[in-house]
PDB file of N, CA and C in Angstrom:
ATOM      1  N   UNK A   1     153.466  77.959 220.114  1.00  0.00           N
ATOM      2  CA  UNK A   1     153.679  76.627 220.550  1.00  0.00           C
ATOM      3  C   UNK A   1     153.524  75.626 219.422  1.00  0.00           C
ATOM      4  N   UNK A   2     152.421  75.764 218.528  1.00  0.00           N
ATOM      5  CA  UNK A   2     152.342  74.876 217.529  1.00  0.00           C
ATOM      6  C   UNK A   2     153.209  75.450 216.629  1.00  0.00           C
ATOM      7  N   UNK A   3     154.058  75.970 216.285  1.00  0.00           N
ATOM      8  CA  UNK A   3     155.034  76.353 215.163  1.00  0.00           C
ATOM      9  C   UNK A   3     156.501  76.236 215.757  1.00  0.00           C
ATOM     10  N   UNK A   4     156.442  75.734 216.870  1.00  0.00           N
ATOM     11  CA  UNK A   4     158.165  75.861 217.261  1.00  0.00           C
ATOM     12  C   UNK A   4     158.643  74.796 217.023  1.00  0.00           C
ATOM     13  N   UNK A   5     158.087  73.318 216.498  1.00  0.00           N
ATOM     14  CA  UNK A   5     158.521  72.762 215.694  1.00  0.00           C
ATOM     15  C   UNK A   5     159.168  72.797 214.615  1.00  0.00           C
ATOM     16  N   UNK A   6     158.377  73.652 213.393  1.00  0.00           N
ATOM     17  CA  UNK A   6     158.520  73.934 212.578  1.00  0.00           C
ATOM     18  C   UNK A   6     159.874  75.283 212.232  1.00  0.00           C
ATOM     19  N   UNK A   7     159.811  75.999 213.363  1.00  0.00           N
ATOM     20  CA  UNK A   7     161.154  76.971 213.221  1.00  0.00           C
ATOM     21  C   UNK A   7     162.222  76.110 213.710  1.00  0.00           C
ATOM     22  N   UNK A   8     162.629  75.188 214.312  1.00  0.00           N
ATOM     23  CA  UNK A   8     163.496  74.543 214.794  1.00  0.00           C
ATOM     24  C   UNK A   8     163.820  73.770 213.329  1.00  0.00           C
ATOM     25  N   UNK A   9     162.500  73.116 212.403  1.00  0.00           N
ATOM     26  CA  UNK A   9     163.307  72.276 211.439  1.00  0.00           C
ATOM     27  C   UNK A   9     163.886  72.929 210.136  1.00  0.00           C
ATOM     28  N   UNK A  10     163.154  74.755 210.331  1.00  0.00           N
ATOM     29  CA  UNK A  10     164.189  75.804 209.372  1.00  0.00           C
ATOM     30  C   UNK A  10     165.128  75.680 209.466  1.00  0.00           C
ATOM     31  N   UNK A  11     165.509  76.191 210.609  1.00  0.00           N
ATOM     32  CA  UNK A  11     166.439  76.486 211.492  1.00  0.00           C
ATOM     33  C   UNK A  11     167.885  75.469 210.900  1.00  0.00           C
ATOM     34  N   UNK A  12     167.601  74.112 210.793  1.00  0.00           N
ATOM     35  CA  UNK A  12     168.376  73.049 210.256  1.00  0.00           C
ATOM     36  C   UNK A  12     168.506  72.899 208.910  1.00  0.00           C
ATOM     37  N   UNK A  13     167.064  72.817 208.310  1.00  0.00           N
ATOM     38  CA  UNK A  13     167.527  73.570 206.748  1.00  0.00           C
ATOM     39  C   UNK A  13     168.537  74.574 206.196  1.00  0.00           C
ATOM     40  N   UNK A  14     168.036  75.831 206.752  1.00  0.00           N
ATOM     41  CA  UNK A  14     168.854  76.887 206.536  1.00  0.00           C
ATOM     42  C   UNK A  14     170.560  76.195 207.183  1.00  0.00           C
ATOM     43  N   UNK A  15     171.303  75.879 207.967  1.00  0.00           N
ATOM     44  CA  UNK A  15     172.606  75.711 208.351  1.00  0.00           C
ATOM     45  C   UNK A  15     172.649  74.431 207.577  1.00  0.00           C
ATOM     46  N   UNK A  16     172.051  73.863 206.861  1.00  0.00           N
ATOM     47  CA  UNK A  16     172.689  72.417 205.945  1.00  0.00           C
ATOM     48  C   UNK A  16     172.738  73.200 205.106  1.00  0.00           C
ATOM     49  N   UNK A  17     171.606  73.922 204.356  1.00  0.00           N
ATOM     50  CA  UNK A  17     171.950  74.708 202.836  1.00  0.00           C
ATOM     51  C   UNK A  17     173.221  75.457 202.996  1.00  0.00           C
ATOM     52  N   UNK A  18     173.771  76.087 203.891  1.00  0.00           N
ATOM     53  CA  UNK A  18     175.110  76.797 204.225  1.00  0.00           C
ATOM     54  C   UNK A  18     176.022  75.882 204.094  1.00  0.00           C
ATOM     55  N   UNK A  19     175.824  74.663 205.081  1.00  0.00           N
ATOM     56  CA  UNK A  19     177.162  73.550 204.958  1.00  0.00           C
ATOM     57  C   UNK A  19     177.112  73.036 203.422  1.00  0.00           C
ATOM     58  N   UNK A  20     175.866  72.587 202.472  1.00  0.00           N
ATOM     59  CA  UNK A  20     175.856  72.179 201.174  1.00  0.00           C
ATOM     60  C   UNK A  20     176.887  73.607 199.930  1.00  0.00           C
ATOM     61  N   UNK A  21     176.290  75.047 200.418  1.00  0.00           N
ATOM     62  CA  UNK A  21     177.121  75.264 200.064  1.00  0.00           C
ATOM     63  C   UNK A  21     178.249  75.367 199.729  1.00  0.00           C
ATOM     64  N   UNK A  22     179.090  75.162 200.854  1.00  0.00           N
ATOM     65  CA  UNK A  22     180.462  74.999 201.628  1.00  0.00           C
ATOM     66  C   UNK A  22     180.661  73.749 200.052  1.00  0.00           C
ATOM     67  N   UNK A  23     180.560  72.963 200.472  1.00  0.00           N
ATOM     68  CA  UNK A  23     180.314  71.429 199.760  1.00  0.00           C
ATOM     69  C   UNK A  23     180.643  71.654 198.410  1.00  0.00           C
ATOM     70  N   UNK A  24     179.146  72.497 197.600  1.00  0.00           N
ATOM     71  CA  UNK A  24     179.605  72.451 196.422  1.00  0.00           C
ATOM     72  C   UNK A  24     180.708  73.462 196.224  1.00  0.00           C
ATOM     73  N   UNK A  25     180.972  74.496 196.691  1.00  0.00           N
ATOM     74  CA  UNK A  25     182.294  74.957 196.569  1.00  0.00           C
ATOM     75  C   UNK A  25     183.526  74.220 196.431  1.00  0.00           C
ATOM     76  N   UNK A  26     183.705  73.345 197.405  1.00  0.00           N
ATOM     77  CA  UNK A  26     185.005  72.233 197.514  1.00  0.00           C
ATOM     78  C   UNK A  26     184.968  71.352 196.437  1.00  0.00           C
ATOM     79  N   UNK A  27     184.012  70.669 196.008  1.00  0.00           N
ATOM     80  CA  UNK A  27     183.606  69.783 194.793  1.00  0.00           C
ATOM     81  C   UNK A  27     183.399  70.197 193.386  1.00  0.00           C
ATOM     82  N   UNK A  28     182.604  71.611 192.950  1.00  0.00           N
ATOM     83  CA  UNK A  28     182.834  72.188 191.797  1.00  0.00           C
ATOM     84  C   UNK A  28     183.692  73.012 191.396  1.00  0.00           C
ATOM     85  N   UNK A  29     183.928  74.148 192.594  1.00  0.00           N
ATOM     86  CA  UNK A  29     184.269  75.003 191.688  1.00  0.00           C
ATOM     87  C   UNK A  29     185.922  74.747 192.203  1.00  0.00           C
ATOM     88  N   UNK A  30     186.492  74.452 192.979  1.00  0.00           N
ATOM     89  CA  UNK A  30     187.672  74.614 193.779  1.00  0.00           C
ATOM     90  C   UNK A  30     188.682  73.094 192.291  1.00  0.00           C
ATOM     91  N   UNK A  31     188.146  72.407 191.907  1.00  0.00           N
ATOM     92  CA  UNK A  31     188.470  71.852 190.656  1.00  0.00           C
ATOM     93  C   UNK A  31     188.579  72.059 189.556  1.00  0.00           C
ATOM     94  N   UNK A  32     187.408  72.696 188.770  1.00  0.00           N
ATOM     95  CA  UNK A  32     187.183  73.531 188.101  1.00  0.00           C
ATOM     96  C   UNK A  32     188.319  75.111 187.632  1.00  0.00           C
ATOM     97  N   UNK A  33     188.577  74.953 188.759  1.00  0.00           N
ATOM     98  CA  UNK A  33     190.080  76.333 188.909  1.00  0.00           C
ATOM     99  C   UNK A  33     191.019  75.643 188.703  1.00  0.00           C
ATOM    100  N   UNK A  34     191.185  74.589 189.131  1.00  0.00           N
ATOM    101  CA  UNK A  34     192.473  73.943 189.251  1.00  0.00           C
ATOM    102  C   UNK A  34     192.380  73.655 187.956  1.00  0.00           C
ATOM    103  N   UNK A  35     191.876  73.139 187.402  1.00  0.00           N
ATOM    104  CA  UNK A  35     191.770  72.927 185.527  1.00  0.00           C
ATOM    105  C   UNK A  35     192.320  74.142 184.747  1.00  0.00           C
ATOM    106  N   UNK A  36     191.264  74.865 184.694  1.00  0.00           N
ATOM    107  CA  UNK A  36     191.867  75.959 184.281  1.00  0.00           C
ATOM    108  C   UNK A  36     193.123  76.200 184.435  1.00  0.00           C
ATOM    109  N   UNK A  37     193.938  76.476 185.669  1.00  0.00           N
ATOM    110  CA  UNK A  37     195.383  76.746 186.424  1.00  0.00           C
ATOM    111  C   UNK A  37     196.476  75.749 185.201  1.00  0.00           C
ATOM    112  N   UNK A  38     195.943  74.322 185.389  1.00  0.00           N
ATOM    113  CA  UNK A  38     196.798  73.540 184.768  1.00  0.00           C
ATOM    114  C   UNK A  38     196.927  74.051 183.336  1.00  0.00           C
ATOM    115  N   UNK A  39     195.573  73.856 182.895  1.00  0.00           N
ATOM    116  CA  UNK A  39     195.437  74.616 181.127  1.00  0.00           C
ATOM    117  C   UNK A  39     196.025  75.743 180.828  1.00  0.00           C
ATOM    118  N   UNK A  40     196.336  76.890 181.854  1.00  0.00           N
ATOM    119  CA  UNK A  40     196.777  77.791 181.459  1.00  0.00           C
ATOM    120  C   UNK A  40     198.666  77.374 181.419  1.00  0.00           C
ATOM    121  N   UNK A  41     198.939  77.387 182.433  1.00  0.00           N
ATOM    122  CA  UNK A  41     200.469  77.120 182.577  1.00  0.00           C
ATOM    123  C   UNK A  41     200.824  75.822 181.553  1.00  0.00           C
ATOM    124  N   UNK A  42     200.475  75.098 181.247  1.00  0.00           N
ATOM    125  CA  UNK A  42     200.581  73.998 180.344  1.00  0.00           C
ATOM    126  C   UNK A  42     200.422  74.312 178.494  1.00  0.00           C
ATOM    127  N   UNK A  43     199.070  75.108 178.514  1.00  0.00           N
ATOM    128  CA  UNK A  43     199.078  75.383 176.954  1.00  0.00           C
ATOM    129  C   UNK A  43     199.077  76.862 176.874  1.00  0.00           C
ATOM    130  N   UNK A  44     198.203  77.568 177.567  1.00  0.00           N
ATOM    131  CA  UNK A  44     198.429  79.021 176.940  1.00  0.00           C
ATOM    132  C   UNK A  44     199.636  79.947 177.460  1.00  0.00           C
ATOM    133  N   UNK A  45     200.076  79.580 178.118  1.00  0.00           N
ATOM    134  CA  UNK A  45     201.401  80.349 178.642  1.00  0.00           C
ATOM    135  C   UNK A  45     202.389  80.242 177.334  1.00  0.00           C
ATOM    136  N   UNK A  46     203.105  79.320 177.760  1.00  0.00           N
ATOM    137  CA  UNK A  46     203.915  78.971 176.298  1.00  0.00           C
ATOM    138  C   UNK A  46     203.864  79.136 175.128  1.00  0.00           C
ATOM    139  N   UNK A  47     202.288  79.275 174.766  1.00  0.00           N
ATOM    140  CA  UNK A  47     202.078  79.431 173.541  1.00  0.00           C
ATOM    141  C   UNK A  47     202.141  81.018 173.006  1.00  0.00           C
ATOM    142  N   UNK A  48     202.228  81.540 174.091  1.00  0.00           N
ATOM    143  CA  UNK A  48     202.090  83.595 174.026  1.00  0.00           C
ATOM    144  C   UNK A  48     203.679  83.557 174.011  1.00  0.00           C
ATOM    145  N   UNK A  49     204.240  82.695 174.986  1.00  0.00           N
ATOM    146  CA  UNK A  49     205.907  83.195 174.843  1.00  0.00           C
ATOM    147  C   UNK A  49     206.315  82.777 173.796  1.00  0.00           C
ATOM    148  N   UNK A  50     206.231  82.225 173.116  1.00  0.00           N
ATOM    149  CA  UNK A  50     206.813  81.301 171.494  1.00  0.00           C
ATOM    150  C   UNK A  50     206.475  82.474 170.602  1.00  0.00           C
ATOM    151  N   UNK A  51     205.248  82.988 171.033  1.00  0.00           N
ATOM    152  CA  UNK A  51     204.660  83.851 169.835  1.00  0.00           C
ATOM    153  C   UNK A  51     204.844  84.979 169.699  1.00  0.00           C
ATOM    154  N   UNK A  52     205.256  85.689 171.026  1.00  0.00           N
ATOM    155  CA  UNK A  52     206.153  86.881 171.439  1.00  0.00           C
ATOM    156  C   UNK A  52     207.669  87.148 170.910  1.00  0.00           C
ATOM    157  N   UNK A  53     208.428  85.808 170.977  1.00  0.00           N
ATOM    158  CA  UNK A  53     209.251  85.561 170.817  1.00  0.00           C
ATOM    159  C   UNK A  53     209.876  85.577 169.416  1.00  0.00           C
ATOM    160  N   UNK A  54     208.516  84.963 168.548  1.00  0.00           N
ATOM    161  CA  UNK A  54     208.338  84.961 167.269  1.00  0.00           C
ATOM    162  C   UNK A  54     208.625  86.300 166.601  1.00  0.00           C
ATOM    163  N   UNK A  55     207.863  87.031 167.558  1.00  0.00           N
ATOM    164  CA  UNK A  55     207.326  88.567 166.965  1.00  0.00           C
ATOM    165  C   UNK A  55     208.521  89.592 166.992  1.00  0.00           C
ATOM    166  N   UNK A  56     209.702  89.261 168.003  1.00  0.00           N
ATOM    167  CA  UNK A  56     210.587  89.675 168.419  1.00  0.00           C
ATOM    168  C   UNK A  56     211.852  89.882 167.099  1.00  0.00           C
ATOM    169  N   UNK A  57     211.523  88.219 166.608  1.00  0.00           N
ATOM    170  CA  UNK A  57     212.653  88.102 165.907  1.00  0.00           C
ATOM    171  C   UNK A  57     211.954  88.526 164.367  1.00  0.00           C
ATOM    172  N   UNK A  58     211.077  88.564 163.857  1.00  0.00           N
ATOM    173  CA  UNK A  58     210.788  88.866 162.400  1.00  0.00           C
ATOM    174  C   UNK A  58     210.791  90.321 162.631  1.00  0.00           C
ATOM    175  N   UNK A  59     210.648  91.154 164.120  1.00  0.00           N
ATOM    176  CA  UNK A  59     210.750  92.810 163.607  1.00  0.00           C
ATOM    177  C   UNK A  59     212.767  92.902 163.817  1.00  0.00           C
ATOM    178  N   UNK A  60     213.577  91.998 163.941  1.00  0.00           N
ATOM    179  CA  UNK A  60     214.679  92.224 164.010  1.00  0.00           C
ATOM    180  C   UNK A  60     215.550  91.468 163.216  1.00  0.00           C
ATOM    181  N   UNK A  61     214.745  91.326 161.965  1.00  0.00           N
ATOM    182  CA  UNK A  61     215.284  90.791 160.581  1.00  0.00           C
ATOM    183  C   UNK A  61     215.803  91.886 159.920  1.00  0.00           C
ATOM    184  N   UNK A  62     216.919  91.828 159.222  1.00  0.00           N
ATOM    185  CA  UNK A  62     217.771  92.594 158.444  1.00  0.00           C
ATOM    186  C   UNK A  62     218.377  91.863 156.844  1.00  0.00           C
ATOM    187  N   UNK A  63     218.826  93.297 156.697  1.00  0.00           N
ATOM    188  CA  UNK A  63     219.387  92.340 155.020  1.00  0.00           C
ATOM    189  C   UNK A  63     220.663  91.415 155.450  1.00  0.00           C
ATOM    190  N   UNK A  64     220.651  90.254 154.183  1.00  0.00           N
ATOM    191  CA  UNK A  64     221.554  89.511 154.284  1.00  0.00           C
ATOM    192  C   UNK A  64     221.449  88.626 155.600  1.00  0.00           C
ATOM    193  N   UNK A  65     220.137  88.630 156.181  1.00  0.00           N
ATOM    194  CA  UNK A  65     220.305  87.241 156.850  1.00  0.00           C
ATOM    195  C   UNK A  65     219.654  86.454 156.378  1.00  0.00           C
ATOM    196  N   UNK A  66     220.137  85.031 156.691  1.00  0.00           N
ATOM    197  CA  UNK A  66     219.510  83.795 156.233  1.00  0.00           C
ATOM    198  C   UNK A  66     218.392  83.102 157.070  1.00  0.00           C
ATOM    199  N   UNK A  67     217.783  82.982 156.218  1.00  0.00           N
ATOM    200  CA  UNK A  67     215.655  82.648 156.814  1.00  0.00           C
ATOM    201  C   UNK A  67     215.188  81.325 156.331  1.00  0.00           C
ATOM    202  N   UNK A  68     214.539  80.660 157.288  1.00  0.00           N
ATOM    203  CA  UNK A  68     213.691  79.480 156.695  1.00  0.00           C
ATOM    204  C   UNK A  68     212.235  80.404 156.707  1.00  0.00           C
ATOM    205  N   UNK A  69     211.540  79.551 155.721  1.00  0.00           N
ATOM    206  CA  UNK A  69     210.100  80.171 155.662  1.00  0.00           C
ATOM    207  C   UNK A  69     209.979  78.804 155.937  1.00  0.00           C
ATOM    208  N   UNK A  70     207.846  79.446 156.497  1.00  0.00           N
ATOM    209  CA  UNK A  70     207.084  78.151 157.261  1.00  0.00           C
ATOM    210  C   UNK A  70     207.141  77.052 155.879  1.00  0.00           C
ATOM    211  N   UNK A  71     207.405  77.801 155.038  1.00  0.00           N
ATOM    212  CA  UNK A  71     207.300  76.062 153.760  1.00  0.00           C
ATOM    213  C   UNK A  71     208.663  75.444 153.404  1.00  0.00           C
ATOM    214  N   UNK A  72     209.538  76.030 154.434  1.00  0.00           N
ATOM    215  CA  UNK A  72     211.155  75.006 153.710  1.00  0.00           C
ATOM    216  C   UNK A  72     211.700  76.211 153.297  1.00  0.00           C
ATOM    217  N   UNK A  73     211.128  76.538 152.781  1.00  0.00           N
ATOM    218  CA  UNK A  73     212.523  77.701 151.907  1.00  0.00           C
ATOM    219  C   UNK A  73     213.803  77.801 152.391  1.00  0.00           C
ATOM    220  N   UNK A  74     214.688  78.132 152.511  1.00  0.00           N
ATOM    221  CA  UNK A  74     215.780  78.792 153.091  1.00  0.00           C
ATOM    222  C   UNK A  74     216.794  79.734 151.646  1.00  0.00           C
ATOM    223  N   UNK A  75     216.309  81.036 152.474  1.00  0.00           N
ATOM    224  CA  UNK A  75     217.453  81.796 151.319  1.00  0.00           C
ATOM    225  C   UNK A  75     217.560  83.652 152.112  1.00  0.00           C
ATOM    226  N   UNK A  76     218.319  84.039 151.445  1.00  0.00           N
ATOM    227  CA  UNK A  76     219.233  85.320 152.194  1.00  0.00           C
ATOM    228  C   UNK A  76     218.020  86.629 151.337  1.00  0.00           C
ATOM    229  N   UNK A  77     217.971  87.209 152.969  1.00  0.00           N
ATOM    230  CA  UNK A  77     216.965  88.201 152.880  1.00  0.00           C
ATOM    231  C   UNK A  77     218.089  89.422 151.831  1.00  0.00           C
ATOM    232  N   UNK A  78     217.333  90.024 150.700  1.00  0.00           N
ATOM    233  CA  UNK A  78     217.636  91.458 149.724  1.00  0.00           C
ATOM    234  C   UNK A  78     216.819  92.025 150.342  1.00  0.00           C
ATOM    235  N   UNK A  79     215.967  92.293 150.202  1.00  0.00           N
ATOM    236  CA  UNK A  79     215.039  93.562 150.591  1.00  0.00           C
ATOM    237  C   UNK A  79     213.965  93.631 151.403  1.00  0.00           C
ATOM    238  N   UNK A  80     213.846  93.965 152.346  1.00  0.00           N
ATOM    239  CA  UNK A  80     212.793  94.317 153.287  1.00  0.00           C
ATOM    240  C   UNK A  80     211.913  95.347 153.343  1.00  0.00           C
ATOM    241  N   UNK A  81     210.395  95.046 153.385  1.00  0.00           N
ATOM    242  CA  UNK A  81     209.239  95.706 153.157  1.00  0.00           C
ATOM    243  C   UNK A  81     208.694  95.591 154.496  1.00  0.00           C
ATOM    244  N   UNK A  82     207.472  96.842 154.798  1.00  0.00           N
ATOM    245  CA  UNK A  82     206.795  96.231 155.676  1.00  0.00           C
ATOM    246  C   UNK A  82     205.979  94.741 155.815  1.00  0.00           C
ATOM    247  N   UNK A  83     205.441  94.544 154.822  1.00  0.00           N
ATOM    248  CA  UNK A  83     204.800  93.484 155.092  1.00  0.00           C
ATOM    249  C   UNK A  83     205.694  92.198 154.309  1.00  0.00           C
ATOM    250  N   UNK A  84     206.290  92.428 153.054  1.00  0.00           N
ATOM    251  CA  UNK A  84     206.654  91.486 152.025  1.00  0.00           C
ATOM    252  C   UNK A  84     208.322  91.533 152.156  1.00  0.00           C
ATOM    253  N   UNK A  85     209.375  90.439 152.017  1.00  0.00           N
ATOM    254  CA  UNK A  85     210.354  90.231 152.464  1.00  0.00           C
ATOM    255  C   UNK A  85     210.730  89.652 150.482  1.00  0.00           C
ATOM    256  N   UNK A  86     212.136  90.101 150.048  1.00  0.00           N
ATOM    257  CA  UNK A  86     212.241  89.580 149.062  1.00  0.00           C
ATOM    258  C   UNK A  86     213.594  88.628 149.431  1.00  0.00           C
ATOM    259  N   UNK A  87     213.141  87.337 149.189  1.00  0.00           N
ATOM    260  CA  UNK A  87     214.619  86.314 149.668  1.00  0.00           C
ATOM    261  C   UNK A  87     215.430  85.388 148.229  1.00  0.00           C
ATOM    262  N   UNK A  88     216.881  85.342 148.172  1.00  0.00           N
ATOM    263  CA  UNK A  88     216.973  84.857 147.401  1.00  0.00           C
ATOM    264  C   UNK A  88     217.279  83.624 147.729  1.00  0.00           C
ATOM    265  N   UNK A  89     216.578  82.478 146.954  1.00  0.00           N
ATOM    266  CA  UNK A  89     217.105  81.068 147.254  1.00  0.00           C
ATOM    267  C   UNK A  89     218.163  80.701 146.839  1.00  0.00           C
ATOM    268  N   UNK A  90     218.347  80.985 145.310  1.00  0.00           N
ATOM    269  CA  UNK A  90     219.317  80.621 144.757  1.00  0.00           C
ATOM    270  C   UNK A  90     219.969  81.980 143.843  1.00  0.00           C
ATOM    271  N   UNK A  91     221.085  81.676 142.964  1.00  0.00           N
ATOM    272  CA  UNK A  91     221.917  82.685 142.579  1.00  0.00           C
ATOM    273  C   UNK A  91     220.722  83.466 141.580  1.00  0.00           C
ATOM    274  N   UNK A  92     220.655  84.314 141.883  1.00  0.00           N
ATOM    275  CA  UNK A  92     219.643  85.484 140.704  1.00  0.00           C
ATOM    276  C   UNK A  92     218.243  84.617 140.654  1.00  0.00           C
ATOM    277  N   UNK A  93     217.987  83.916 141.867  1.00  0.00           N
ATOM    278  CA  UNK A  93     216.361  83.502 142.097  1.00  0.00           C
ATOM    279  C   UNK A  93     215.989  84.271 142.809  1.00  0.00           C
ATOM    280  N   UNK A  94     214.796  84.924 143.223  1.00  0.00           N
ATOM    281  CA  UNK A  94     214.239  85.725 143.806  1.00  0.00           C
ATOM    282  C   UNK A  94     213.094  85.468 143.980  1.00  0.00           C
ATOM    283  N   UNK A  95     212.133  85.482 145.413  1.00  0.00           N
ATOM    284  CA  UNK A  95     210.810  85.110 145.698  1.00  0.00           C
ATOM    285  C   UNK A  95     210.709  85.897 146.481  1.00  0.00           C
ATOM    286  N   UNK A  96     209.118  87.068 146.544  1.00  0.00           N
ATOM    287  CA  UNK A  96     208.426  87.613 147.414  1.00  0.00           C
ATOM    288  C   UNK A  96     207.948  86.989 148.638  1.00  0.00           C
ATOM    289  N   UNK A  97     208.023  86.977 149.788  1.00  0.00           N
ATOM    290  CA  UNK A  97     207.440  86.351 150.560  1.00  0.00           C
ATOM    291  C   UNK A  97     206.679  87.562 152.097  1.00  0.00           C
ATOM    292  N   UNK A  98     205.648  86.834 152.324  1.00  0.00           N
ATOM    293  CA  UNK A  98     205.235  87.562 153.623  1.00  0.00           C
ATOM    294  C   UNK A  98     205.695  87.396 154.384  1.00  0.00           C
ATOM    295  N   UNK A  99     206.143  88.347 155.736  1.00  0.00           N
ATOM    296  CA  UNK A  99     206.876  88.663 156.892  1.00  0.00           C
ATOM    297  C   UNK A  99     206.707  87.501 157.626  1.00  0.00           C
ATOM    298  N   UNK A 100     205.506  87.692 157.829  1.00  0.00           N
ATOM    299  CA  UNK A 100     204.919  86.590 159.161  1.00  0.00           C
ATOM    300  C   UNK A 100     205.042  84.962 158.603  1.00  0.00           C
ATOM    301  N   UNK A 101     205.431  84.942 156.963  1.00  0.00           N
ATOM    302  CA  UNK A 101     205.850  83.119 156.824  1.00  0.00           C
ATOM    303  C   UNK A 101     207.010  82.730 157.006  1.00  0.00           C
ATOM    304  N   UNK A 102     207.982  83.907 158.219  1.00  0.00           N
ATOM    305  CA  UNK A 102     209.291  83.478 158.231  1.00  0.00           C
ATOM    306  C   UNK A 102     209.308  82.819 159.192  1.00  0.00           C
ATOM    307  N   UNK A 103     209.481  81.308 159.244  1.00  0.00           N
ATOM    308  CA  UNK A 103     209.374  80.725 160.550  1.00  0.00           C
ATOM    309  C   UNK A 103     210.887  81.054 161.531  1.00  0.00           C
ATOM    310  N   UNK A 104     212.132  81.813 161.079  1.00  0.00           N
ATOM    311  CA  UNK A 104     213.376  81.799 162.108  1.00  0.00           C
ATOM    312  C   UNK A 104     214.288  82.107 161.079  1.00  0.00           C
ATOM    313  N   UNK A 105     215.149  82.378 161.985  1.00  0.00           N
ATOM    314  CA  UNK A 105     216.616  82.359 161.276  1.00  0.00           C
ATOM    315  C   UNK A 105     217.319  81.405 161.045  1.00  0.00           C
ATOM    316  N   UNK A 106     217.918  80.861 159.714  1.00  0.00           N
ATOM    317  CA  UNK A 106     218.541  79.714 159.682  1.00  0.00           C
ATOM    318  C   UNK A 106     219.479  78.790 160.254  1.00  0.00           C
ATOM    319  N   UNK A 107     219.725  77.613 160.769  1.00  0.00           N
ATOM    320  CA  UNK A 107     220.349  77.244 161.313  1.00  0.00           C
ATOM    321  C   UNK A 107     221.543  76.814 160.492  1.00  0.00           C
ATOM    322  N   UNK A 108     221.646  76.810 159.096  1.00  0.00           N
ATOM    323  CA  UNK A 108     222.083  76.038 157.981  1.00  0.00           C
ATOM    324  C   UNK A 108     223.190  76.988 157.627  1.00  0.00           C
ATOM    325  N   UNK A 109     224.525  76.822 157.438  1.00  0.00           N
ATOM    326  CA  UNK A 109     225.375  77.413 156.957  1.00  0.00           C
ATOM    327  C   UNK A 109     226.316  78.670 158.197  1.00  0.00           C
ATOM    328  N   UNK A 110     225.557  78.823 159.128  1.00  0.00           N
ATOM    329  CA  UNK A 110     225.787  79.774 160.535  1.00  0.00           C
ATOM    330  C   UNK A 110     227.229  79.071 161.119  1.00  0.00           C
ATOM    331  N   UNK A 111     226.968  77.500 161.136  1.00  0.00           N
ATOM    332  CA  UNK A 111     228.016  76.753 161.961  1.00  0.00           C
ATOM    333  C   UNK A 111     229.106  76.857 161.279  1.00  0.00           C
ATOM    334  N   UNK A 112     230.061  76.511 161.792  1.00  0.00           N
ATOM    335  CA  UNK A 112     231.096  76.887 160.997  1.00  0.00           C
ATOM    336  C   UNK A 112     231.590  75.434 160.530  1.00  0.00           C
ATOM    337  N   UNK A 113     232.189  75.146 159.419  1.00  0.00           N
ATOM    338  CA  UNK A 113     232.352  73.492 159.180  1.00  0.00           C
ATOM    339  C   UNK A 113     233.916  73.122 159.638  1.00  0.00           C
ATOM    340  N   UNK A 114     234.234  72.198 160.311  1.00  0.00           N
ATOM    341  CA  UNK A 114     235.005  71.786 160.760  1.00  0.00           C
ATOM    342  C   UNK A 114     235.616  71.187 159.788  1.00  0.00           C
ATOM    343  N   UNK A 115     237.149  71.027 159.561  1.00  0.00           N
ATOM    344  CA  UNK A 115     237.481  70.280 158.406  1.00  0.00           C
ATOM    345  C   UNK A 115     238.205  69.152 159.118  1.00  0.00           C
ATOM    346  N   UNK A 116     238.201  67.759 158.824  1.00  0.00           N
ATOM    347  CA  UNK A 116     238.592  66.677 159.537  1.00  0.00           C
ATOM    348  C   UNK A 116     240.319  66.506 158.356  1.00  0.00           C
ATOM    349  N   UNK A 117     241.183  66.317 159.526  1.00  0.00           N
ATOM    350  CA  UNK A 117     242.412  65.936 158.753  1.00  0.00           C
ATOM    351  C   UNK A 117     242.983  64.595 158.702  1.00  0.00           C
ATOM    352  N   UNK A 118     243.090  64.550 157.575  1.00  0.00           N
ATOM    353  CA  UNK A 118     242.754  62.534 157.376  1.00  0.00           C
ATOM    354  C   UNK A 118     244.252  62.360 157.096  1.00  0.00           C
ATOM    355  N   UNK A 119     244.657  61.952 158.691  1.00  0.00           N
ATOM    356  CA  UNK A 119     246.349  61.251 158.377  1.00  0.00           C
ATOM    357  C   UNK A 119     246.465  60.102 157.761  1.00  0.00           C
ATOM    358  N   UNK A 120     247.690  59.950 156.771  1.00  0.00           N
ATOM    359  CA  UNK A 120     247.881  58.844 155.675  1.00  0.00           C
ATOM    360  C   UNK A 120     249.232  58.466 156.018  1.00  0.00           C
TER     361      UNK A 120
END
């Protein structure tokens, strides 16, 4: 009799600490995901496909194609190594370069040039 007070105001403790749970679930962590979610699809997604993509095209480099490197360069792959690529920039110039500083294949010289005919 003197304690059935006291189990009755457990009793309410215990089912608020359940509903508080509930609570911080909806408020921390259910946001918290959603962050993440955004961060992923926003920066790290893209950034694996670019880099995949990357990886795709420097193992499907061959002789005689034309390459920019990550510093500007642009010149026509001679010889291919595993790791070291020899490109020439210019006529009988020749520079060693590493695989992975090939930022792409050139866009420069691929197009074909249109010749404009200038009626007189």
């Amino acid at each position: 009799m003197w304690f059935e007070g006291i189990a009755w105001a457990q009793s309410e403790t215990v089912s608020k600490a359940a509903g508080g749970a509930n609570e911080v679930l909806l408020t921390v962590v259910v946001p918290i995901a959603a962050l993440f979610a955004i961060y992923y699809f926003l920066l790290i997604r893209p950034q694996t496909k670019k880099a995949s993509e990357h990886e795709k095209t420097l193992k499907a480099l061959k002789r005689n194609d034309e390459v920019v490197t990550t510093g500007g360069l642009i010149g026509r792959i001679v010889e291919i190594g595993d790791k070291v690529l020899m490109l020439e920039i210019a006529q009988g110039v020749r520079v060693r370069i590493e695989r992975h500083q090939i930022a792409g294949l050139s866009p420069y010289g691929k197009a074909p040039v249109k010749k404009e005919k200038s009626e007189q």
